[in-house]
N, C-alpha and C. Protein backbone atom coordinates (compact mmCIF):
# COMPACT_ATOMS: atom_id res chain seq x y z
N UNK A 1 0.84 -1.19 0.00
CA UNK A 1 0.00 0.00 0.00
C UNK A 1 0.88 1.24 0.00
N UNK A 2 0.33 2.21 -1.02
CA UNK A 2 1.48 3.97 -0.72
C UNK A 2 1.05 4.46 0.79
N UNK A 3 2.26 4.75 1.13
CA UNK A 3 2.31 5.60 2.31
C UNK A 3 2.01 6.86 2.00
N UNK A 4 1.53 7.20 3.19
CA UNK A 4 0.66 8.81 3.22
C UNK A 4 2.37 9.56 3.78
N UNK A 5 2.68 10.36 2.93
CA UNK A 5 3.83 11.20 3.98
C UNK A 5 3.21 13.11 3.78
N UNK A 6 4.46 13.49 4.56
CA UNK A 6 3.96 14.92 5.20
C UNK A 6 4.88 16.01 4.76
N UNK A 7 4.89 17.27 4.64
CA UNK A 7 6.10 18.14 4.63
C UNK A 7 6.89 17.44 6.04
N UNK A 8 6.67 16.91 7.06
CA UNK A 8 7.61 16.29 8.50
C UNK A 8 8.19 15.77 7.92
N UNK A 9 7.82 14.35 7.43
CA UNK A 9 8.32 13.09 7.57
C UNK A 9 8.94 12.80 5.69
N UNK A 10 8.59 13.74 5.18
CA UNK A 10 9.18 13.60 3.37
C UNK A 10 10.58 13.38 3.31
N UNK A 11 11.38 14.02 4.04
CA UNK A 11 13.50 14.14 4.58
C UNK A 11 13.29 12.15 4.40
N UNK A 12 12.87 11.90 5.44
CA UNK A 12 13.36 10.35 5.88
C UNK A 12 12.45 9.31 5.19
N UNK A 13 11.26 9.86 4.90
CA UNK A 13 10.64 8.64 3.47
C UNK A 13 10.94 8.54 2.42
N UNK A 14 11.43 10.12 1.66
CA UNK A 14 11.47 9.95 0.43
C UNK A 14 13.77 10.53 0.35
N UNK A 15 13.51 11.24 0.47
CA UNK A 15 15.48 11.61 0.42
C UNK A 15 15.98 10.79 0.88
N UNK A 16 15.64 9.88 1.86
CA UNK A 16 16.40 8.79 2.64
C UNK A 16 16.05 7.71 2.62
N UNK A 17 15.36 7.18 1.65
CA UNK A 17 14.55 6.20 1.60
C UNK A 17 16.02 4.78 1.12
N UNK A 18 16.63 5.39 0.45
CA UNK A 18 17.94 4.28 -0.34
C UNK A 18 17.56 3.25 -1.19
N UNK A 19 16.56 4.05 -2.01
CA UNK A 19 15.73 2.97 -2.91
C UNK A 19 15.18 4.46 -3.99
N UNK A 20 14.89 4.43 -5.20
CA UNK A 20 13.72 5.36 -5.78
C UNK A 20 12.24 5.27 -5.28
N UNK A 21 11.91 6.43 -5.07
CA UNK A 21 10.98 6.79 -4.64
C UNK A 21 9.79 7.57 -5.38
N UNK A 22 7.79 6.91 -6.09
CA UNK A 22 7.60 7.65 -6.61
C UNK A 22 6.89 8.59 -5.91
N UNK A 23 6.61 9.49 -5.69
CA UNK A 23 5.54 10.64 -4.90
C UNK A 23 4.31 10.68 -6.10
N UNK A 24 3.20 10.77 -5.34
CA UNK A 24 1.97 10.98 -6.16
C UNK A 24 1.14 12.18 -5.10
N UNK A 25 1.90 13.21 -6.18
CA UNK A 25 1.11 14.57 -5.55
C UNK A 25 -0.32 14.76 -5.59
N UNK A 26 -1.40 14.51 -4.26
CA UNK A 26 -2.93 14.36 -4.86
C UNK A 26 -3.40 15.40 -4.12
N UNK A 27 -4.89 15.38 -4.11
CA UNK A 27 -5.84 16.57 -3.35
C UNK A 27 -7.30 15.38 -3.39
N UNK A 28 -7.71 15.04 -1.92
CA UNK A 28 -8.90 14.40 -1.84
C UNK A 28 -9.79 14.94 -2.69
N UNK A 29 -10.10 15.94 -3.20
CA UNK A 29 -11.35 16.60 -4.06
C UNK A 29 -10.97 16.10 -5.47
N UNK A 30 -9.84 15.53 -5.86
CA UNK A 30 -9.47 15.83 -7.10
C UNK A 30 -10.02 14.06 -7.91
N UNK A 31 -10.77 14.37 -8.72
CA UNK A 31 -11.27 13.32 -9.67
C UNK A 31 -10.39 12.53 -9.76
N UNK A 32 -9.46 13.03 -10.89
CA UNK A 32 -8.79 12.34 -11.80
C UNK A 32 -7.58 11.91 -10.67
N UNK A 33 -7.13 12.20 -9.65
CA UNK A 33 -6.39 11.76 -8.24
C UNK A 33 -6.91 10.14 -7.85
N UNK A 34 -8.58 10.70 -7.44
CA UNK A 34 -9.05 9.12 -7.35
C UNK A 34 -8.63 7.95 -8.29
N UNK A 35 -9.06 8.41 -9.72
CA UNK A 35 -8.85 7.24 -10.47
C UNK A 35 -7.59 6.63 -10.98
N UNK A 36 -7.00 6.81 -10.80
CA UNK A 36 -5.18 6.91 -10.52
C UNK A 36 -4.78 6.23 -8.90
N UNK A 37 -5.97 6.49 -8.40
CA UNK A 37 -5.51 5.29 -7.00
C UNK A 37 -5.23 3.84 -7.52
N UNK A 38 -6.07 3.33 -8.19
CA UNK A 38 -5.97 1.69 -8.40
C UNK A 38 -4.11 1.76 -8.84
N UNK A 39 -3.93 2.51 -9.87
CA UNK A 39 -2.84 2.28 -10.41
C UNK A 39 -1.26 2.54 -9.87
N UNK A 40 -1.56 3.58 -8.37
CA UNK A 40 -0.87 3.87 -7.35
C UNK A 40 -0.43 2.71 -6.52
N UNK A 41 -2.00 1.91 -6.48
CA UNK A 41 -1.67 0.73 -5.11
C UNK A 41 -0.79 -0.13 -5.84
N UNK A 42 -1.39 -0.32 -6.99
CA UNK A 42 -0.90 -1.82 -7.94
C UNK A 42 0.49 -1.80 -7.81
N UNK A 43 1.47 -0.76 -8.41
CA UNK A 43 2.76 -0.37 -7.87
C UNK A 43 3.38 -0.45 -7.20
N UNK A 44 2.59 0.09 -5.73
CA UNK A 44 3.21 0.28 -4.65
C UNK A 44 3.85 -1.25 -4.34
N UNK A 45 2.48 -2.27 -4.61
CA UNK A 45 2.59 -3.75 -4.24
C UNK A 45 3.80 -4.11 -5.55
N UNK A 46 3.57 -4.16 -6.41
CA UNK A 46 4.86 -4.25 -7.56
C UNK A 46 6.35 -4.28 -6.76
N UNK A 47 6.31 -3.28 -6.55
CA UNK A 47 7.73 -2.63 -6.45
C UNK A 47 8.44 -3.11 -4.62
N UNK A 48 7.36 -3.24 -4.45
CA UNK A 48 7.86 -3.01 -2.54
C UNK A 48 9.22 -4.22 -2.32
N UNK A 49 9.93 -3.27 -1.29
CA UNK A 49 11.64 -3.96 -1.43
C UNK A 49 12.63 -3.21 -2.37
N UNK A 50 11.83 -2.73 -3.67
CA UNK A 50 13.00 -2.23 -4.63
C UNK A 50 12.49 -0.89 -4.71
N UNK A 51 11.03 -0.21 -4.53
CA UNK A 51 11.35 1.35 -4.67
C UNK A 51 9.94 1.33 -3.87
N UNK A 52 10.26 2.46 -2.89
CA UNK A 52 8.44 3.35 -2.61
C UNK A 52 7.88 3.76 -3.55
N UNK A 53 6.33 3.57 -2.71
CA UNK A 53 5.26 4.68 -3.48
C UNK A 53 4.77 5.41 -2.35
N UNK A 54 4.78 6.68 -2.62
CA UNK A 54 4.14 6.82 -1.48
C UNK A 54 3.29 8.65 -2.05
N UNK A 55 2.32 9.18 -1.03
CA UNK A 55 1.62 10.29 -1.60
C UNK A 55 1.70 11.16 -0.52
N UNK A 56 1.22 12.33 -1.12
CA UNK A 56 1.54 13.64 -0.21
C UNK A 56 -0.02 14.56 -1.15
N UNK A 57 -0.78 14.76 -0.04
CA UNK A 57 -2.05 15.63 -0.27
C UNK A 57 -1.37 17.28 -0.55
N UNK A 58 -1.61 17.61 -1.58
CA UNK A 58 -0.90 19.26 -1.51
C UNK A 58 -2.11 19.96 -0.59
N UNK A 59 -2.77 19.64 -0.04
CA UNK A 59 -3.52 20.74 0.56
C UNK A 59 -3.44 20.77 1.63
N UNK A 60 -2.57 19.53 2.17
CA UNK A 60 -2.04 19.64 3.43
C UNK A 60 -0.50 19.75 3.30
N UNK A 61 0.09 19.97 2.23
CA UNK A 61 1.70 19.84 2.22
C UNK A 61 1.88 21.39 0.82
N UNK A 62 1.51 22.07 1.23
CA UNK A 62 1.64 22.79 0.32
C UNK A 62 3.03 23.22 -0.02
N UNK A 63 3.88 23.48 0.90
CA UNK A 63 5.02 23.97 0.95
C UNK A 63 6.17 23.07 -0.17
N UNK A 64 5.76 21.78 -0.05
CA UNK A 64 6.29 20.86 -0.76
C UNK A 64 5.75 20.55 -2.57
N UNK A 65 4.63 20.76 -2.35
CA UNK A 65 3.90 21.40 -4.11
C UNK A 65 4.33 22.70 -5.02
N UNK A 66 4.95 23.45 -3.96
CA UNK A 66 5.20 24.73 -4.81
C UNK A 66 7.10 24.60 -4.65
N UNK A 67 7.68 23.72 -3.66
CA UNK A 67 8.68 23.42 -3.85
C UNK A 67 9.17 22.34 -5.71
N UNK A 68 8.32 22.05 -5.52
CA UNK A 68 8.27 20.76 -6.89
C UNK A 68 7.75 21.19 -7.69
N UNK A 69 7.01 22.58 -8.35
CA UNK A 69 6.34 23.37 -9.03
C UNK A 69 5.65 22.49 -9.28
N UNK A 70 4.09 21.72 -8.84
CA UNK A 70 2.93 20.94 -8.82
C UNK A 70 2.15 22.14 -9.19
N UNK A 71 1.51 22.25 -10.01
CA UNK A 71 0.61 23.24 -10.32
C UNK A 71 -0.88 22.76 -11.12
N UNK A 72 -0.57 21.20 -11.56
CA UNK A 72 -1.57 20.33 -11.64
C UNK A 72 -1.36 19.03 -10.91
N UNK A 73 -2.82 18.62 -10.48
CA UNK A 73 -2.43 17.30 -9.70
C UNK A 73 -3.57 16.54 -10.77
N UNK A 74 -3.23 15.26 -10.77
CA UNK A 74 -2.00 14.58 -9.65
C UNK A 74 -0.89 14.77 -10.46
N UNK A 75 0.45 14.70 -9.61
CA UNK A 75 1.65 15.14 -10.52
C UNK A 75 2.35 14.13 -9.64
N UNK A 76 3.30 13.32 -10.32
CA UNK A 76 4.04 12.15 -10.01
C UNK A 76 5.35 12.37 -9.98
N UNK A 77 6.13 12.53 -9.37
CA UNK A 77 7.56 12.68 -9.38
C UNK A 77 8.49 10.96 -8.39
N UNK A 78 9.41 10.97 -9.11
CA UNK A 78 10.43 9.78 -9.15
C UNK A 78 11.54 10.48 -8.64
N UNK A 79 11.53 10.12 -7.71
CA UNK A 79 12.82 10.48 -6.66
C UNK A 79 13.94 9.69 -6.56
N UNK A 80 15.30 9.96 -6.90
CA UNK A 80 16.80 9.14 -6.46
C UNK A 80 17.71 9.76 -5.34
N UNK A 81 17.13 9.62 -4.58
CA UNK A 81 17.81 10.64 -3.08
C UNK A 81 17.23 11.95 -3.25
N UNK A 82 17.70 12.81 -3.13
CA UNK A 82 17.17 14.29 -2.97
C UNK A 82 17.20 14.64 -4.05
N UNK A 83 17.39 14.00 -5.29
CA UNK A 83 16.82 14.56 -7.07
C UNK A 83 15.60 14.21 -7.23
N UNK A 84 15.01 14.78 -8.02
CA UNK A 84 13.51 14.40 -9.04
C UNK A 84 14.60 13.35 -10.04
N UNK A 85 14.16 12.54 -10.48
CA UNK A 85 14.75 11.37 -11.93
C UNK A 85 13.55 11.74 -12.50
N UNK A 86 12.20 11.64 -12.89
CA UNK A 86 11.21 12.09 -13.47
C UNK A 86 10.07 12.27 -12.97
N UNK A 87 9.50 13.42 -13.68
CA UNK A 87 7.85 14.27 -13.55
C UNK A 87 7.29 13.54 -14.46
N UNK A 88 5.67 13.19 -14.20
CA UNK A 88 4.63 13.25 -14.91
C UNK A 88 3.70 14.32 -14.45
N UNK A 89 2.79 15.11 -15.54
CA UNK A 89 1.68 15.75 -14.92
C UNK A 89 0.55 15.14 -15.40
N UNK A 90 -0.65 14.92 -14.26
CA UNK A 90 -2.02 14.22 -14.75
C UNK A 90 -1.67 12.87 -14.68
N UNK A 91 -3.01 12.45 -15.45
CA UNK A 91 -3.43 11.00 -15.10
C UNK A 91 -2.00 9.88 -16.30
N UNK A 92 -1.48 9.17 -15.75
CA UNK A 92 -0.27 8.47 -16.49
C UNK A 92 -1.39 7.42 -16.34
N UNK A 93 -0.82 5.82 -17.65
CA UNK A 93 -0.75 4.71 -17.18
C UNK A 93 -0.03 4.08 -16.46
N UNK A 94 -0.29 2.64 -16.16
CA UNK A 94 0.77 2.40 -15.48
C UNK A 94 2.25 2.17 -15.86
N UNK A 95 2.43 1.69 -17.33
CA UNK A 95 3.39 1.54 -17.80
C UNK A 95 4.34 2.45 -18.23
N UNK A 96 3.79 3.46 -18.04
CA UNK A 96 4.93 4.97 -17.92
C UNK A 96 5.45 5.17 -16.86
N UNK A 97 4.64 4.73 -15.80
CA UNK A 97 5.02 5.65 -14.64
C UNK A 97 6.26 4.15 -14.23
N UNK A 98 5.64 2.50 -14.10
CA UNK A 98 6.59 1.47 -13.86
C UNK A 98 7.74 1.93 -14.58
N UNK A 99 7.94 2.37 -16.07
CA UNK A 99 8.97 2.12 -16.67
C UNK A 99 9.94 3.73 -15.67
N UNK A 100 9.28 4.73 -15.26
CA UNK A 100 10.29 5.73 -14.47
C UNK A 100 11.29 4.92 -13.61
N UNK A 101 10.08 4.01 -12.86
CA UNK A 101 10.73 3.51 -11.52
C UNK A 101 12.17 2.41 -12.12
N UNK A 102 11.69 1.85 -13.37
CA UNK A 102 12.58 1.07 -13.92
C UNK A 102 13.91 1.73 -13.96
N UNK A 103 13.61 2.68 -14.54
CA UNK A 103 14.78 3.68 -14.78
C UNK A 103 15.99 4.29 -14.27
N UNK A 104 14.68 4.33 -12.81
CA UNK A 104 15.86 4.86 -11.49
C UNK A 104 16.24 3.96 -10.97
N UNK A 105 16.21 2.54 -10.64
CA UNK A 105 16.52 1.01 -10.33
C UNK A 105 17.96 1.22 -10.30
């Protein structure tokens, strides 16, 4: 399952994680956020051991949305320590977003 993280706890889930990490920038109100859950979990279970998934609500983490210039959600970023490796904006399949995580492996 993606972990819920916070502007707190983002340092030690996602920069320190020692694995790639994808973030799925969402907003509970947001449609196209929901339907992009199935394809969030499927992942998360995919990958677990070799990279996180994990999400961050911008409406509670704002500081971290305008840090990452998120200006549409959901916006997906692939983390390799404290770099972005790749952005998506909006709804991806899954095979774009797996092949990021591939990438950063």
């Amino acid at each position: 399952m993606a972990k819920m993280v916070t502007t707190e706890n983002f340092d030690a889930e996602v920069y320190k994680a020692g694995m790639p990490v994808l973030v799925d920038f969402y907003a509970d109100w947001c449609g196209p956020c929901k339907a992009m859950g199935p394809v969030v979990e499927a992942l998360a279970g995919e990958y677990e051991g070799r990279a996180k998934v994990v999400k961050i609500n911008v409406d509670d983490s704002q500081d971290m949305a305008v840090k990452y210039g998120v200006m549409s959600i959901p916006t997906f970023i692939v983390f390799k320590g404290e770099e972005p490796a790749a952005k998506f904006i909006g709804m991806q399949d899954k095979k774009t977003l797996a092949g990021a995580l591939d990438a950063a492996l």
